[in-house]
PDB file of N, CA and C in Angstrom:
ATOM      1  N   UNK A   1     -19.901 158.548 231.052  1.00  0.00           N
ATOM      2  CA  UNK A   1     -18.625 158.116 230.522  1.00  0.00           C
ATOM      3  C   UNK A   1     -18.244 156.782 231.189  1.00  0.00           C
ATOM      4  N   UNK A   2     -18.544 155.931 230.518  1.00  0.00           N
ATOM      5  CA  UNK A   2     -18.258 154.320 230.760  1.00  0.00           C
ATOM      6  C   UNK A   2     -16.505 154.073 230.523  1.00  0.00           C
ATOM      7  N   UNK A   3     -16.053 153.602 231.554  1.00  0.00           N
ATOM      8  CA  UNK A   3     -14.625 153.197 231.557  1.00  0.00           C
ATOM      9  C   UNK A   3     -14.251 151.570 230.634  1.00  0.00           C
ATOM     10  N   UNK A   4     -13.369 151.612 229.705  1.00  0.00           N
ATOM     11  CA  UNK A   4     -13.369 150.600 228.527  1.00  0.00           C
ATOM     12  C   UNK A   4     -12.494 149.564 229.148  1.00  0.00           C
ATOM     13  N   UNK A   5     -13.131 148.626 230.335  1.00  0.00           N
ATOM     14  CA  UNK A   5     -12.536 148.063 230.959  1.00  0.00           C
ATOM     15  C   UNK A   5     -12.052 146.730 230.207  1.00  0.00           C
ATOM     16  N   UNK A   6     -12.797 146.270 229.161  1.00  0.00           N
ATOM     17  CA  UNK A   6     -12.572 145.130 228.247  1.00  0.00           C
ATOM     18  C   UNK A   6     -11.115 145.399 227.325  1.00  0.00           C
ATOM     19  N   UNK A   7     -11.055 146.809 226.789  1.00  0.00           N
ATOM     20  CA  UNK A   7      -9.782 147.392 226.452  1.00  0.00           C
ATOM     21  C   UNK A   7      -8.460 147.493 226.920  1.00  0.00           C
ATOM     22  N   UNK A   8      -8.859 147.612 228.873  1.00  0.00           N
ATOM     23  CA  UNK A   8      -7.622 148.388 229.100  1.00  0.00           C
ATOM     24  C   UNK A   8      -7.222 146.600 229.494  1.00  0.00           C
ATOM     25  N   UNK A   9      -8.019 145.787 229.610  1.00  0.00           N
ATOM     26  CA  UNK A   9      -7.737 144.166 230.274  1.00  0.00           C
ATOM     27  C   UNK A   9      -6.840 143.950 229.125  1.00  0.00           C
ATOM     28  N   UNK A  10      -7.272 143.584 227.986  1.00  0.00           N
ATOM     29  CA  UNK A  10      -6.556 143.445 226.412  1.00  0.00           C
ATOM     30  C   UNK A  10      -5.378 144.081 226.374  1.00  0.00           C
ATOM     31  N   UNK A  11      -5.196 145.415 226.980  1.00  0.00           N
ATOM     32  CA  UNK A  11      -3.706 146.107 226.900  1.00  0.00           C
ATOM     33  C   UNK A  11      -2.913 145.575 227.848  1.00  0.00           C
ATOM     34  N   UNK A  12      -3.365 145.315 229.027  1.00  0.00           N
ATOM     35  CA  UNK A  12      -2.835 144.447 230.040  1.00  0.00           C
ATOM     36  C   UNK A  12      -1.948 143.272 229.428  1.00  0.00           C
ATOM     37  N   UNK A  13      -3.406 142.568 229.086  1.00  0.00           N
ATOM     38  CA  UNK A  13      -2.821 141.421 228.508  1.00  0.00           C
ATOM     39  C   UNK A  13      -1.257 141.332 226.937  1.00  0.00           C
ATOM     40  N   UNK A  14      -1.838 142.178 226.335  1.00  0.00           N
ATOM     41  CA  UNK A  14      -0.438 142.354 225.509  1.00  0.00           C
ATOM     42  C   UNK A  14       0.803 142.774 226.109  1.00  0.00           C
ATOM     43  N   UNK A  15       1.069 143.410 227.115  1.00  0.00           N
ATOM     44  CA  UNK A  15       1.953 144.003 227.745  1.00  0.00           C
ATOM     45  C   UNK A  15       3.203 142.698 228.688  1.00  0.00           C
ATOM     46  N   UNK A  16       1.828 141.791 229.100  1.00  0.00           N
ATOM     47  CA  UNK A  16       2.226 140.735 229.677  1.00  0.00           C
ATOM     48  C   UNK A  16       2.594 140.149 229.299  1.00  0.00           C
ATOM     49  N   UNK A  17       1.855 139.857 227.946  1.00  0.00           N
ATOM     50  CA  UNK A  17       2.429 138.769 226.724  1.00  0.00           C
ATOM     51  C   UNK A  17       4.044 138.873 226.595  1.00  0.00           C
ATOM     52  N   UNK A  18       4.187 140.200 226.183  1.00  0.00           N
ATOM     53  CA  UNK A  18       5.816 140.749 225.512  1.00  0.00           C
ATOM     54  C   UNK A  18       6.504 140.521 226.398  1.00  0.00           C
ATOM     55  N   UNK A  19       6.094 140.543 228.049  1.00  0.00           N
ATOM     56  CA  UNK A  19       7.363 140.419 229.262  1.00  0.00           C
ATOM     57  C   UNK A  19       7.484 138.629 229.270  1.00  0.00           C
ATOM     58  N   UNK A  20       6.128 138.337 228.878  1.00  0.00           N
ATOM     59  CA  UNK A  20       6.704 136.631 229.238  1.00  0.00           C
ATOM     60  C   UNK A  20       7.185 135.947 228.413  1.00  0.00           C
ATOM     61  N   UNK A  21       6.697 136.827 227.187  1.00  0.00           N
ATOM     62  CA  UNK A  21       8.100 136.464 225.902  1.00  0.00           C
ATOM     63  C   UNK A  21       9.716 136.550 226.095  1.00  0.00           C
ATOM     64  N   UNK A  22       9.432 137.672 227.072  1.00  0.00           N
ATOM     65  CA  UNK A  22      11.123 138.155 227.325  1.00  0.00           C
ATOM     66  C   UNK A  22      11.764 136.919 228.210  1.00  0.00           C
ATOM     67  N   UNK A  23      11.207 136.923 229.247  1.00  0.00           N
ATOM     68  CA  UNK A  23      11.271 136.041 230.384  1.00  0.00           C
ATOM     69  C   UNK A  23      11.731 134.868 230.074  1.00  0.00           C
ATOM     70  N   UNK A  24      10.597 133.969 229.296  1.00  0.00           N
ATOM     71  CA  UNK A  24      11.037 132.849 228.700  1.00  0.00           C
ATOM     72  C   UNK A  24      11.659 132.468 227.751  1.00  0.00           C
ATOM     73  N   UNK A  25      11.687 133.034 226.978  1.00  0.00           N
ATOM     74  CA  UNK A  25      12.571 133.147 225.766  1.00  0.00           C
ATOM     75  C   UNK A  25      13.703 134.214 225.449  1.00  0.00           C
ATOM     76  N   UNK A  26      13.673 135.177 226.631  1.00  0.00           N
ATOM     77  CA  UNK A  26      14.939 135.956 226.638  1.00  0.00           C
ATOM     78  C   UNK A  26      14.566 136.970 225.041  1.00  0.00           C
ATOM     79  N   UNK A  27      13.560 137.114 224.346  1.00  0.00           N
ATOM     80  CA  UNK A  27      13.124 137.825 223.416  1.00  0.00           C
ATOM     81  C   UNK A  27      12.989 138.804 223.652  1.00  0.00           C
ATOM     82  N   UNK A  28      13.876 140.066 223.302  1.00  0.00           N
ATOM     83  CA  UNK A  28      13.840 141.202 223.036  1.00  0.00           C
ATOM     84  C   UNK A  28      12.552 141.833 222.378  1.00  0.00           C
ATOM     85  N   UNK A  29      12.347 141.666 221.374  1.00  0.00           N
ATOM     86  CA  UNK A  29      11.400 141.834 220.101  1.00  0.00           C
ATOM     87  C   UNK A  29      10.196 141.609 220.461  1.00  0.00           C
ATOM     88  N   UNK A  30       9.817 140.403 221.401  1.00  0.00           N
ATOM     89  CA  UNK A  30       8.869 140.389 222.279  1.00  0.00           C
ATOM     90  C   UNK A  30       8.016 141.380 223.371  1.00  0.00           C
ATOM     91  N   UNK A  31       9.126 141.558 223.802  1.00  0.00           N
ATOM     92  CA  UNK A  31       9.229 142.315 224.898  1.00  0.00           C
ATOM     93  C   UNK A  31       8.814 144.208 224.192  1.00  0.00           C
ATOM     94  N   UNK A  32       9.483 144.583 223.351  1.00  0.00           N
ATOM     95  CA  UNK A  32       9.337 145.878 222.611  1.00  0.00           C
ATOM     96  C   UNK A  32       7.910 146.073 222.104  1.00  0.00           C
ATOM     97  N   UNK A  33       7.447 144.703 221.803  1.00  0.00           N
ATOM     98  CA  UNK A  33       6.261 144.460 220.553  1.00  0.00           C
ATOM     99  C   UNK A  33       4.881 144.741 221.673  1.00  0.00           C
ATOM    100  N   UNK A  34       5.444 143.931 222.922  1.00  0.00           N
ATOM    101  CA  UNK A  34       4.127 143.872 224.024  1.00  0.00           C
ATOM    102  C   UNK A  34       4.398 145.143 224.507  1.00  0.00           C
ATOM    103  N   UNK A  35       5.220 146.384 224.473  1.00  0.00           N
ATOM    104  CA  UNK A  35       5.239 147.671 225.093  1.00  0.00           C
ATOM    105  C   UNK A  35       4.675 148.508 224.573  1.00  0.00           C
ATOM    106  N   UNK A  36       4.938 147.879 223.202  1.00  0.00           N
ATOM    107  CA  UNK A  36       4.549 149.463 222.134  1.00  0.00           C
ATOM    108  C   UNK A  36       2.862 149.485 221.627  1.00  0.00           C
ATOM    109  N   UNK A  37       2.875 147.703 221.680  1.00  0.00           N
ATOM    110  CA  UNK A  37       1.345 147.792 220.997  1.00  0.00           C
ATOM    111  C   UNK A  37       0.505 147.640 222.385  1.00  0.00           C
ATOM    112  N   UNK A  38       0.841 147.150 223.576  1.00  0.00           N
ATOM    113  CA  UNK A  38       0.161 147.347 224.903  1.00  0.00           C
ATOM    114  C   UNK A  38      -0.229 148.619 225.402  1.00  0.00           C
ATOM    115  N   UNK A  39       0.885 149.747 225.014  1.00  0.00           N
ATOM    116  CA  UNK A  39       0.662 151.352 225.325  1.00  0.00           C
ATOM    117  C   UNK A  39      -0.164 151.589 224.115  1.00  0.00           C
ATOM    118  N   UNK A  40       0.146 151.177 223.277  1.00  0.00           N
ATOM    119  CA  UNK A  40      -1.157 151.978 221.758  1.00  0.00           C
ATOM    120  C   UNK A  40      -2.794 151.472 222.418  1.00  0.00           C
ATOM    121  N   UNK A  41      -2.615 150.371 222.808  1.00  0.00           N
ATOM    122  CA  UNK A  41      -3.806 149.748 223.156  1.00  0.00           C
ATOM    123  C   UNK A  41      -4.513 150.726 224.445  1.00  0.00           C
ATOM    124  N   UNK A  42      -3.916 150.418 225.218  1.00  0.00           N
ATOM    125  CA  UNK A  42      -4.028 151.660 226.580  1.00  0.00           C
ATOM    126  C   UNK A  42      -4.443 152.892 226.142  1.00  0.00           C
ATOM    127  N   UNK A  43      -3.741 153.194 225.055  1.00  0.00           N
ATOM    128  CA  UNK A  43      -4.194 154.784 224.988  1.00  0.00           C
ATOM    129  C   UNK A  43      -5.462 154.485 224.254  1.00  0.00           C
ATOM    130  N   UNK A  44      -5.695 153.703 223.492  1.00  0.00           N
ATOM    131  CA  UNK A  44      -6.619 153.312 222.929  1.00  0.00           C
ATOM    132  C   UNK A  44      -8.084 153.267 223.515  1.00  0.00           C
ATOM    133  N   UNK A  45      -7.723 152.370 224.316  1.00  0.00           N
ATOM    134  CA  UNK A  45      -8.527 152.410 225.539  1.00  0.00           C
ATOM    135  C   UNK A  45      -9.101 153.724 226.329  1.00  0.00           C
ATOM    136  N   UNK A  46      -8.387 154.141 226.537  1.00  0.00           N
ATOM    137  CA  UNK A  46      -8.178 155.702 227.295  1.00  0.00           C
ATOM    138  C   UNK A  46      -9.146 156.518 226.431  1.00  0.00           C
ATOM    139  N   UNK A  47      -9.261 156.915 225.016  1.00  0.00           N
ATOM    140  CA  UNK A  47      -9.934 157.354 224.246  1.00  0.00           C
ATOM    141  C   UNK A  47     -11.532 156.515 224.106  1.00  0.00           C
ATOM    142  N   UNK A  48     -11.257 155.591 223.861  1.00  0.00           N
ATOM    143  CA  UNK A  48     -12.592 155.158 223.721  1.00  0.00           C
ATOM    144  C   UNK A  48     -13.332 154.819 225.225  1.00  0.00           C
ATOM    145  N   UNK A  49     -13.187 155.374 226.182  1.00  0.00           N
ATOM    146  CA  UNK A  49     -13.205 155.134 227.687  1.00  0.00           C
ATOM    147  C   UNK A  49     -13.800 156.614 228.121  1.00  0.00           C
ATOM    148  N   UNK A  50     -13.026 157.633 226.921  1.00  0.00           N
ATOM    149  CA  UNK A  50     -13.905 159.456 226.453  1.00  0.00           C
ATOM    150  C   UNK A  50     -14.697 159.559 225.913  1.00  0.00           C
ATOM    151  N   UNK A  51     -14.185 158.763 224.879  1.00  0.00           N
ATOM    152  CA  UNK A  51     -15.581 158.686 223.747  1.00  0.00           C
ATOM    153  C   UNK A  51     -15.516 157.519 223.041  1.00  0.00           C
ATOM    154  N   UNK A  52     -16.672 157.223 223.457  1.00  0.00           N
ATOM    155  CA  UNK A  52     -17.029 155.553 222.815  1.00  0.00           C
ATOM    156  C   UNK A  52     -17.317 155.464 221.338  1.00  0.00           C
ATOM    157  N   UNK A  53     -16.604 156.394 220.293  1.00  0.00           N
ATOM    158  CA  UNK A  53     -17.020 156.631 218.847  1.00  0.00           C
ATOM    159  C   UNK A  53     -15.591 156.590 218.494  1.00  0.00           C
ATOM    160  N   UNK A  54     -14.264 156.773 219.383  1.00  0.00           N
ATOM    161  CA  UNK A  54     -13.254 157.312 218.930  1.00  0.00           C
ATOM    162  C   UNK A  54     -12.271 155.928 219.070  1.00  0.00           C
ATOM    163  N   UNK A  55     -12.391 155.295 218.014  1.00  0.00           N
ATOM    164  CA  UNK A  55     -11.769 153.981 218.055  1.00  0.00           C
ATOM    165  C   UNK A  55     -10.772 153.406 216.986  1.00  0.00           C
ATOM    166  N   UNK A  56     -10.188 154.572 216.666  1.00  0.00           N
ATOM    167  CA  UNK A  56      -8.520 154.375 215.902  1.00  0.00           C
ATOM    168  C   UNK A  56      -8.100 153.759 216.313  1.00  0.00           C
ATOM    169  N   UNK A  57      -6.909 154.296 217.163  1.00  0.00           N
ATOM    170  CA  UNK A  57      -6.258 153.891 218.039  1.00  0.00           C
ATOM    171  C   UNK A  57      -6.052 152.294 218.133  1.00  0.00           C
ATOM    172  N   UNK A  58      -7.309 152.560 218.881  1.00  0.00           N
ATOM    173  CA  UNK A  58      -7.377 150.435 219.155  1.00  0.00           C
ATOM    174  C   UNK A  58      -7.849 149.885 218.075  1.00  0.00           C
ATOM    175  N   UNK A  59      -8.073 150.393 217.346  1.00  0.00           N
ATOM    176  CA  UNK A  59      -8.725 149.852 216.219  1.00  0.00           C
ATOM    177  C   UNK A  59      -7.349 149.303 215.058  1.00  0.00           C
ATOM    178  N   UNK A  60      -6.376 150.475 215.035  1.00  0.00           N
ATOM    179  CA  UNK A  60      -5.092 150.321 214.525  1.00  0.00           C
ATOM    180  C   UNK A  60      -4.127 148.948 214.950  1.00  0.00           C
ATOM    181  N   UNK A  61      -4.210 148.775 216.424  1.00  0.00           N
ATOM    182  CA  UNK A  61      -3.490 148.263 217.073  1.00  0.00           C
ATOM    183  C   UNK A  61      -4.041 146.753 217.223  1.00  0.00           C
ATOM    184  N   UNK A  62      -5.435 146.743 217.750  1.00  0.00           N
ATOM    185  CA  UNK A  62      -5.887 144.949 217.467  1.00  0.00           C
ATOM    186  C   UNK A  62      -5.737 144.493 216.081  1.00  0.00           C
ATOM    187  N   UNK A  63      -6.080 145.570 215.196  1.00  0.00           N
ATOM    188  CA  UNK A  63      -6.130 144.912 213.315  1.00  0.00           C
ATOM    189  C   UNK A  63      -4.791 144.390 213.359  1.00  0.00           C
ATOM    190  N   UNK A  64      -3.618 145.033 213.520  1.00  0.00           N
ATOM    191  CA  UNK A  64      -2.045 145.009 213.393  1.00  0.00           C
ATOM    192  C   UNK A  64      -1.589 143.306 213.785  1.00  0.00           C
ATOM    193  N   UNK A  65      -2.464 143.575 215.234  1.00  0.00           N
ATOM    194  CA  UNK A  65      -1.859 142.596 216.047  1.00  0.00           C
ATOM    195  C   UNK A  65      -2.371 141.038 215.437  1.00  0.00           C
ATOM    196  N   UNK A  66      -3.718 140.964 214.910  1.00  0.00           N
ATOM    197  CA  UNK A  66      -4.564 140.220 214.512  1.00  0.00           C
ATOM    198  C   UNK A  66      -4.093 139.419 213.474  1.00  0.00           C
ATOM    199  N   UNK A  67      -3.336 140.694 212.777  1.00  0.00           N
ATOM    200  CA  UNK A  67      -3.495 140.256 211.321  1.00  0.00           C
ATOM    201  C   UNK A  67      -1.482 139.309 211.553  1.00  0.00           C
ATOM    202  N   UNK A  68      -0.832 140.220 212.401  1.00  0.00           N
ATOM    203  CA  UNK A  68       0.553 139.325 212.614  1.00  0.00           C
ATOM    204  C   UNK A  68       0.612 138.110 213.191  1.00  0.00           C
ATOM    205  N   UNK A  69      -0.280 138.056 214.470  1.00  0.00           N
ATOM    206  CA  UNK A  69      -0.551 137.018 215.343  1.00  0.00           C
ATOM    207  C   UNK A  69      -1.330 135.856 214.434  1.00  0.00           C
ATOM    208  N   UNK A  70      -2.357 135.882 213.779  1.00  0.00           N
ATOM    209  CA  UNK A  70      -2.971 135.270 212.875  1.00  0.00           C
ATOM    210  C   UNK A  70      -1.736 134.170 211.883  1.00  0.00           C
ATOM    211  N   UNK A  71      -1.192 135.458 211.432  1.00  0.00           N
ATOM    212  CA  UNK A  71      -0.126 134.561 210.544  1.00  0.00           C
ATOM    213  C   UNK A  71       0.954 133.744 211.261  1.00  0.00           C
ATOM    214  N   UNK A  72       1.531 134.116 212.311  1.00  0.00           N
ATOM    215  CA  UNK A  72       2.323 133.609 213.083  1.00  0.00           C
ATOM    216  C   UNK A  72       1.608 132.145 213.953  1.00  0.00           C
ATOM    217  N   UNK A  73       0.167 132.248 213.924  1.00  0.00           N
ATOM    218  CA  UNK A  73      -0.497 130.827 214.060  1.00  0.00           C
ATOM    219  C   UNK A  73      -0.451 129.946 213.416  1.00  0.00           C
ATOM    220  N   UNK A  74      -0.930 130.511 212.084  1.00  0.00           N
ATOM    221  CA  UNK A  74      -1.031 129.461 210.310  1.00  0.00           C
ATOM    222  C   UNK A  74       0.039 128.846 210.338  1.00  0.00           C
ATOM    223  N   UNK A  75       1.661 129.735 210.625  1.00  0.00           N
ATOM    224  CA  UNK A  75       3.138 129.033 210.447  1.00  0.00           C
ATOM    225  C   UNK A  75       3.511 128.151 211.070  1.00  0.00           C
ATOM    226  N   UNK A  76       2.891 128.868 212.598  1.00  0.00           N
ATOM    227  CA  UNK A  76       3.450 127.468 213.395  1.00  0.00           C
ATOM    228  C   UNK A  76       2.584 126.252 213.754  1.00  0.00           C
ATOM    229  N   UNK A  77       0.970 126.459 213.649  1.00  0.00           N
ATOM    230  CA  UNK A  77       0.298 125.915 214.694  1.00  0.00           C
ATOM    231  C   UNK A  77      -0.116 125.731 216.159  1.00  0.00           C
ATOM    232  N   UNK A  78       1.214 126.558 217.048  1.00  0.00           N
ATOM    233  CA  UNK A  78       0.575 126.345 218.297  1.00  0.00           C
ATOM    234  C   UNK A  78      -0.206 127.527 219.067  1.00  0.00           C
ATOM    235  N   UNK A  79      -1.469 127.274 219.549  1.00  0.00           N
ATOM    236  CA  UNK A  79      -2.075 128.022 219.951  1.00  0.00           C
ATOM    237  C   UNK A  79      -1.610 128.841 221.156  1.00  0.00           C
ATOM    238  N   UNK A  80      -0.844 128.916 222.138  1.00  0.00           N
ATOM    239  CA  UNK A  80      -0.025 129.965 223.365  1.00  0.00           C
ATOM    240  C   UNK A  80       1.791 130.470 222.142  1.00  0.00           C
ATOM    241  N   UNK A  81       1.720 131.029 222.258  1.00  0.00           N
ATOM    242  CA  UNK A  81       0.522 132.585 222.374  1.00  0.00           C
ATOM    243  C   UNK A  81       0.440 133.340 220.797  1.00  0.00           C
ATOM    244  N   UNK A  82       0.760 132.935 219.658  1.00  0.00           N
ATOM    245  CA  UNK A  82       0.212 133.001 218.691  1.00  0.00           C
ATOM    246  C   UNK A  82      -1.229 133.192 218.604  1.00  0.00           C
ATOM    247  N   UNK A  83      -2.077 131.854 218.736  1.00  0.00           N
ATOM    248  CA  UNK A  83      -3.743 131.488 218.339  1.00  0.00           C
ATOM    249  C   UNK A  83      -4.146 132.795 219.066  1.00  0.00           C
ATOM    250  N   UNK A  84      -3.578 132.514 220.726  1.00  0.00           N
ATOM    251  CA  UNK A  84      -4.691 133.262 221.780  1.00  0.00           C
ATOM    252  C   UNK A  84      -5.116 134.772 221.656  1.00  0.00           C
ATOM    253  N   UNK A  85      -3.119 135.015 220.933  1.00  0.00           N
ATOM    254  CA  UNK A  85      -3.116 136.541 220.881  1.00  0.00           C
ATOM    255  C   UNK A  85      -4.245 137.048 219.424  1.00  0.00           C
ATOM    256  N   UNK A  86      -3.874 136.248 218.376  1.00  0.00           N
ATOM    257  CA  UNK A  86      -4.413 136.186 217.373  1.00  0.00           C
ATOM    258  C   UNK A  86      -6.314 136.839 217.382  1.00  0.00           C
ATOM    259  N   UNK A  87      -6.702 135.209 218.470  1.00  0.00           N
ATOM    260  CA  UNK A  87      -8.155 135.143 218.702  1.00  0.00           C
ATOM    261  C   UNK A  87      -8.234 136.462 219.504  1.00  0.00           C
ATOM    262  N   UNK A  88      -7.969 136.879 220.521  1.00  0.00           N
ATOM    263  CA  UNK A  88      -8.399 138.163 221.595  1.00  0.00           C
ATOM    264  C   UNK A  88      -8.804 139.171 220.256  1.00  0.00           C
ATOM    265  N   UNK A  89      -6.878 139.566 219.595  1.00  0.00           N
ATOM    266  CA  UNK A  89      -7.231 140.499 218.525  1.00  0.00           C
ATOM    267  C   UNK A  89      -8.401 140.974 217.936  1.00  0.00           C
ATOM    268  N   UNK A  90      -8.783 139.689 216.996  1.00  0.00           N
ATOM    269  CA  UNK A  90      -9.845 139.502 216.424  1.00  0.00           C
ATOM    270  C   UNK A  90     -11.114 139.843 216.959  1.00  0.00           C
ATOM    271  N   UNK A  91     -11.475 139.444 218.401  1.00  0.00           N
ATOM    272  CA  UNK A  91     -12.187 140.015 219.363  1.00  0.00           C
ATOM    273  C   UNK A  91     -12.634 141.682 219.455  1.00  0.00           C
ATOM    274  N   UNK A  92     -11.360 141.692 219.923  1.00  0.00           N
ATOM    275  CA  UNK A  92     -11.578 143.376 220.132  1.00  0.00           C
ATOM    276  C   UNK A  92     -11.566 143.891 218.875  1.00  0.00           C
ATOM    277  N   UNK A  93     -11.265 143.240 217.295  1.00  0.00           N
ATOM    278  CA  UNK A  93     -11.490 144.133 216.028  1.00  0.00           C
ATOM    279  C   UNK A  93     -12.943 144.499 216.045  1.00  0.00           C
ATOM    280  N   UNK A  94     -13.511 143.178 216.286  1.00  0.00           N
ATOM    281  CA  UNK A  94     -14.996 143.031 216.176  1.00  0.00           C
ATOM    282  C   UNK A  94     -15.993 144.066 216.799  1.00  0.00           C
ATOM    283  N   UNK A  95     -15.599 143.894 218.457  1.00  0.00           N
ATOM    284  CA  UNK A  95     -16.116 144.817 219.320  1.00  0.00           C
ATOM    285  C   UNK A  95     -15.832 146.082 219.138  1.00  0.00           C
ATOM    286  N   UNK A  96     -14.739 146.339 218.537  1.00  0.00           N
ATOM    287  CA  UNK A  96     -14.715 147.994 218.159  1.00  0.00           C
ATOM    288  C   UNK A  96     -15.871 148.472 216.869  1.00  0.00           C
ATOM    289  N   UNK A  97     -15.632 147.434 216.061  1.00  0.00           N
ATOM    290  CA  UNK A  97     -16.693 148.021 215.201  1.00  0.00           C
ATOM    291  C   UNK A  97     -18.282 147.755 215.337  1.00  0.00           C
ATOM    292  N   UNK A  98     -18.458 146.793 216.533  1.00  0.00           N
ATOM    293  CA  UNK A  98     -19.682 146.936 216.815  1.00  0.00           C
ATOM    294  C   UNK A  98     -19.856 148.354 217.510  1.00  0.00           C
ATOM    295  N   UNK A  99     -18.966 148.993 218.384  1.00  0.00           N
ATOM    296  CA  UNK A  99     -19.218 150.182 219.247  1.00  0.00           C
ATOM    297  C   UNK A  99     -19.637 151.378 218.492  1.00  0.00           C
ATOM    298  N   UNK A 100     -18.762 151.048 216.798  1.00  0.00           N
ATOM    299  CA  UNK A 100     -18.969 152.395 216.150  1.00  0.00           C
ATOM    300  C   UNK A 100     -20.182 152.278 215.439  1.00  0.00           C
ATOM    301  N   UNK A 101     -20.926 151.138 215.421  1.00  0.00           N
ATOM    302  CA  UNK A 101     -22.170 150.920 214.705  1.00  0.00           C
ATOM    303  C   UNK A 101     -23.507 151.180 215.514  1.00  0.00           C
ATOM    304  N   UNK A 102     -23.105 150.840 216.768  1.00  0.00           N
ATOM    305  CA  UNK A 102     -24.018 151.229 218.114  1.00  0.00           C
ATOM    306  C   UNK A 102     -24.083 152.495 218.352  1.00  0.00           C
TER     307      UNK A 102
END
């Protein structure tokens, strides 16, 4: 049982995202968005960290994030933290479905 350390970094990282949204921009919505989809991610993690086949979860939660962050790039153009969040997303969509193909 391999620990999904690339996962739980990614949940990290969203979690952080939403507080430094808050921080700097005093964004609520930020802040809620990096809790809720940082814990989906985590648990996400957590599961596929049991079983490396069981990849809802995160699978739900990078598509979500991917597909909002993505658009929220196209609108504005700037890459922090739109692109970055966007690109990671996309990342871990990928890597999940390589895991379930492996």
């Amino acid at each position: 049982m391999a620990v999904d350390w690339i996962g739980f970094s990614y949940a990290a990282a969203i979690a952080f995202g939403g507080f430094m949204g808050y921080k700097r921009k005093g964004s609520v919505m930020s802040m809620m968005a990096g809790l809720v989809f940082g814990g989906l991610s985590f648990y996400g993690a957590f599961n596929v960290s049991n079983d490396p086949k069981d990849i809802k979860v995160s699978l739900f939660a990078s598509g979500i994030l991917s597909l909002v962050m993505g658009l929220r790039y196209k609108k504005s153009g700037k890459l922090l933290p739109a692109g970055l969040m966007a690109g990671l997303s996309l990342f871990m969509v990928f890597r999940l479905l390589l895991l379930i193909m492996g």
